[in-house]
Protein backbone atom coordinates (compact mmCIF):
# COMPACT_ATOMS: atom_id res chain seq x y z
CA UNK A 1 -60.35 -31.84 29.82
CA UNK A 2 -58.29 -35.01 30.11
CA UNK A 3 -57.40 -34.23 26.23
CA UNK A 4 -55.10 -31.58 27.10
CA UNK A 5 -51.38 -32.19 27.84
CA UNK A 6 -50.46 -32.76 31.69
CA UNK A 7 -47.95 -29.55 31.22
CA UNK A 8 -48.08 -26.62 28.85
CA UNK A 9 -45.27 -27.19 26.14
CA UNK A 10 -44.81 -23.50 25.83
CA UNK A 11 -44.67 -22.69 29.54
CA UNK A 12 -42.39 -25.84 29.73
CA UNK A 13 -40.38 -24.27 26.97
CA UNK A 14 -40.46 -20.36 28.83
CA UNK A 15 -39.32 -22.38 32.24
CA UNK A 16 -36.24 -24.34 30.33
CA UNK A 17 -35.22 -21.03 28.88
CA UNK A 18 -35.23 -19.58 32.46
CA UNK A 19 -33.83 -22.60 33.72
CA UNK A 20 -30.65 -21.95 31.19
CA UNK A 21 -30.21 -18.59 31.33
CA UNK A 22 -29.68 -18.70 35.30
CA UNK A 23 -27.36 -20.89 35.32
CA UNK A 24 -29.49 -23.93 35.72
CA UNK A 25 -31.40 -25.02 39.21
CA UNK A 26 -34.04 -22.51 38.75
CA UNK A 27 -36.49 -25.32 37.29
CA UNK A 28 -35.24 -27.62 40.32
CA UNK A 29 -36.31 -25.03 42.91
CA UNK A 30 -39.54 -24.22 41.26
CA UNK A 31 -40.51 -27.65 41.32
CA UNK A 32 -39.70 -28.22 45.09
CA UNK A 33 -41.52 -24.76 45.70
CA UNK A 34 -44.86 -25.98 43.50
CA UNK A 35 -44.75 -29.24 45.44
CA UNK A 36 -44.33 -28.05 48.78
CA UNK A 37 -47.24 -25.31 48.29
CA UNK A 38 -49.86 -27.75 46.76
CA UNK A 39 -49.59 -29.84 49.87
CA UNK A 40 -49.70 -27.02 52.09
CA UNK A 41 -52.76 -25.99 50.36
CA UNK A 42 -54.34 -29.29 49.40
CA UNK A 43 -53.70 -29.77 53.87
CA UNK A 44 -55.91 -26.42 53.64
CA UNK A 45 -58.70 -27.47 51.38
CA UNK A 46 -59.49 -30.88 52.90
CA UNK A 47 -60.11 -28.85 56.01
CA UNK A 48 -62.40 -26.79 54.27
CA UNK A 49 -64.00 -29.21 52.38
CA UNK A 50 -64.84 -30.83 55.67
CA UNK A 51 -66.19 -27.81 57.46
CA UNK A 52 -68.60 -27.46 54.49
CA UNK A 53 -66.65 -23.99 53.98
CA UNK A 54 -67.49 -22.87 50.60
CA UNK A 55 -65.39 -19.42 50.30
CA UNK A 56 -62.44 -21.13 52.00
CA UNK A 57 -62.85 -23.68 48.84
CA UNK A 58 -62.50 -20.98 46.92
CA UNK A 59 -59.75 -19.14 48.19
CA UNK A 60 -57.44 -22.08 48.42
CA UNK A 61 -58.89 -23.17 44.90
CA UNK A 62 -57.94 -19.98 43.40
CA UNK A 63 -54.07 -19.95 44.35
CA UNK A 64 -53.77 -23.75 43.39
CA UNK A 65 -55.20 -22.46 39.91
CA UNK A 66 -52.45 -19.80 39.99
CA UNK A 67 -49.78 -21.77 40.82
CA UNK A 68 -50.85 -24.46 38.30
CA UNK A 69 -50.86 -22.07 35.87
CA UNK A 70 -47.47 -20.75 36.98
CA UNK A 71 -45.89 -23.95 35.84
CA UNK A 72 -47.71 -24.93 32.80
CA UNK A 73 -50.03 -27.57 34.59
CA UNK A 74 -52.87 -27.41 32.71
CA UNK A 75 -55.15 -30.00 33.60
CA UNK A 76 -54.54 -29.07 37.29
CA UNK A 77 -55.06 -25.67 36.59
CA UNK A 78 -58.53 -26.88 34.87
CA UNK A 79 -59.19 -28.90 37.98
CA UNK A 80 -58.67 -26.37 40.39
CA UNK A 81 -61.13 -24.01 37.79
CA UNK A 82 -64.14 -26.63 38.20
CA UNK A 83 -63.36 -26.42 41.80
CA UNK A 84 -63.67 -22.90 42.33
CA UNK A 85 -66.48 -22.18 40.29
CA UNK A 86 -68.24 -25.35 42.67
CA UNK A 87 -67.42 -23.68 45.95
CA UNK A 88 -68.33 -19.71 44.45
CA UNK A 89 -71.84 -21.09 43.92
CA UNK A 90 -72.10 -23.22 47.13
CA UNK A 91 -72.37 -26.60 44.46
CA UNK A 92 -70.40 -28.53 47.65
CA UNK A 93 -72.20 -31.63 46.67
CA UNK A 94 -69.84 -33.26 44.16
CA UNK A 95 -66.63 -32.00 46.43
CA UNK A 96 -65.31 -34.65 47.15
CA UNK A 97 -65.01 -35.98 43.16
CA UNK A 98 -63.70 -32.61 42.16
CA UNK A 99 -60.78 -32.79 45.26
CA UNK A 100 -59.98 -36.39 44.12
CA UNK A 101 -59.43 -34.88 40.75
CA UNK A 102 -56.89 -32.03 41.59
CA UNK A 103 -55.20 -34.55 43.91
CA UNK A 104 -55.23 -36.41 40.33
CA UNK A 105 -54.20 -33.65 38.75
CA UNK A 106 -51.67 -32.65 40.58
CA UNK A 107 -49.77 -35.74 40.39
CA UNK A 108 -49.94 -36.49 37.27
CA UNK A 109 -48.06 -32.84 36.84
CA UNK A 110 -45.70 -33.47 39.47
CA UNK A 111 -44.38 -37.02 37.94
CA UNK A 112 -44.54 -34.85 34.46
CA UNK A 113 -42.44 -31.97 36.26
CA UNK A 114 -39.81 -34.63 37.84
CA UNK A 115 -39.56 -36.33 34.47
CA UNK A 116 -38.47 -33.11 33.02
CA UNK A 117 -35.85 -32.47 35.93
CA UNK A 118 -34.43 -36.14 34.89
């Protein structure tokens, strides 16, 4: 899915708008609040991943998606989808490749989210 933008121009668009009509520093906050709950939960799903624990996979899996979805991060979001689906059918064996790509993910939407606060 690499052929999709990093961030949703529409959501991006939706968040600016927000981001204006506040008073500006909404878009700053949501960043630091995305960021700081990814690694929370990426801390979360390494531990899982290494107790073999498919429905914890899942669970943390499915809020990433949410939150990557929350702030237009599409490819994340499509990550965190392949993920899921992985750990909801006990397919643990290629894991590690799909973590390594939502790490991926996930940076490549947090640079893309700090460019936008610059």
């Amino acid at each position: 899915m690499a052929s999709s933008p990093v961030l949703d121009p529409v959501v991006l668009e939706g968040l600016r708008v927000l981001d204006e009509e506040t008073g500006g520093g909404f878009l700053r906050e949501l960043v630091a609040l995305f960021v700081g709950e990814i690694d929370g939960r990426l801390a979360h799903l390494d531990e899982a991943v290494a107790r073999g624990d498919a429905a914890a996979i899942a669970g943390v899996t499915h809020g990433m998606k949410g939150s990557a979805a929350n702030v237009g991060a599409l490819r994340m979001r499509d990550a965190a989808i392949d993920l899921e689906a992985a750990a909801r059918t006990g397919e643990l064996d290629d894991a590690g490749v799909l973590v390594a790509r939502l790490r991926d993910e996930f940076d490549r939407a947090h640079q893309a989210l700090e460019a936008e606060l610059s």
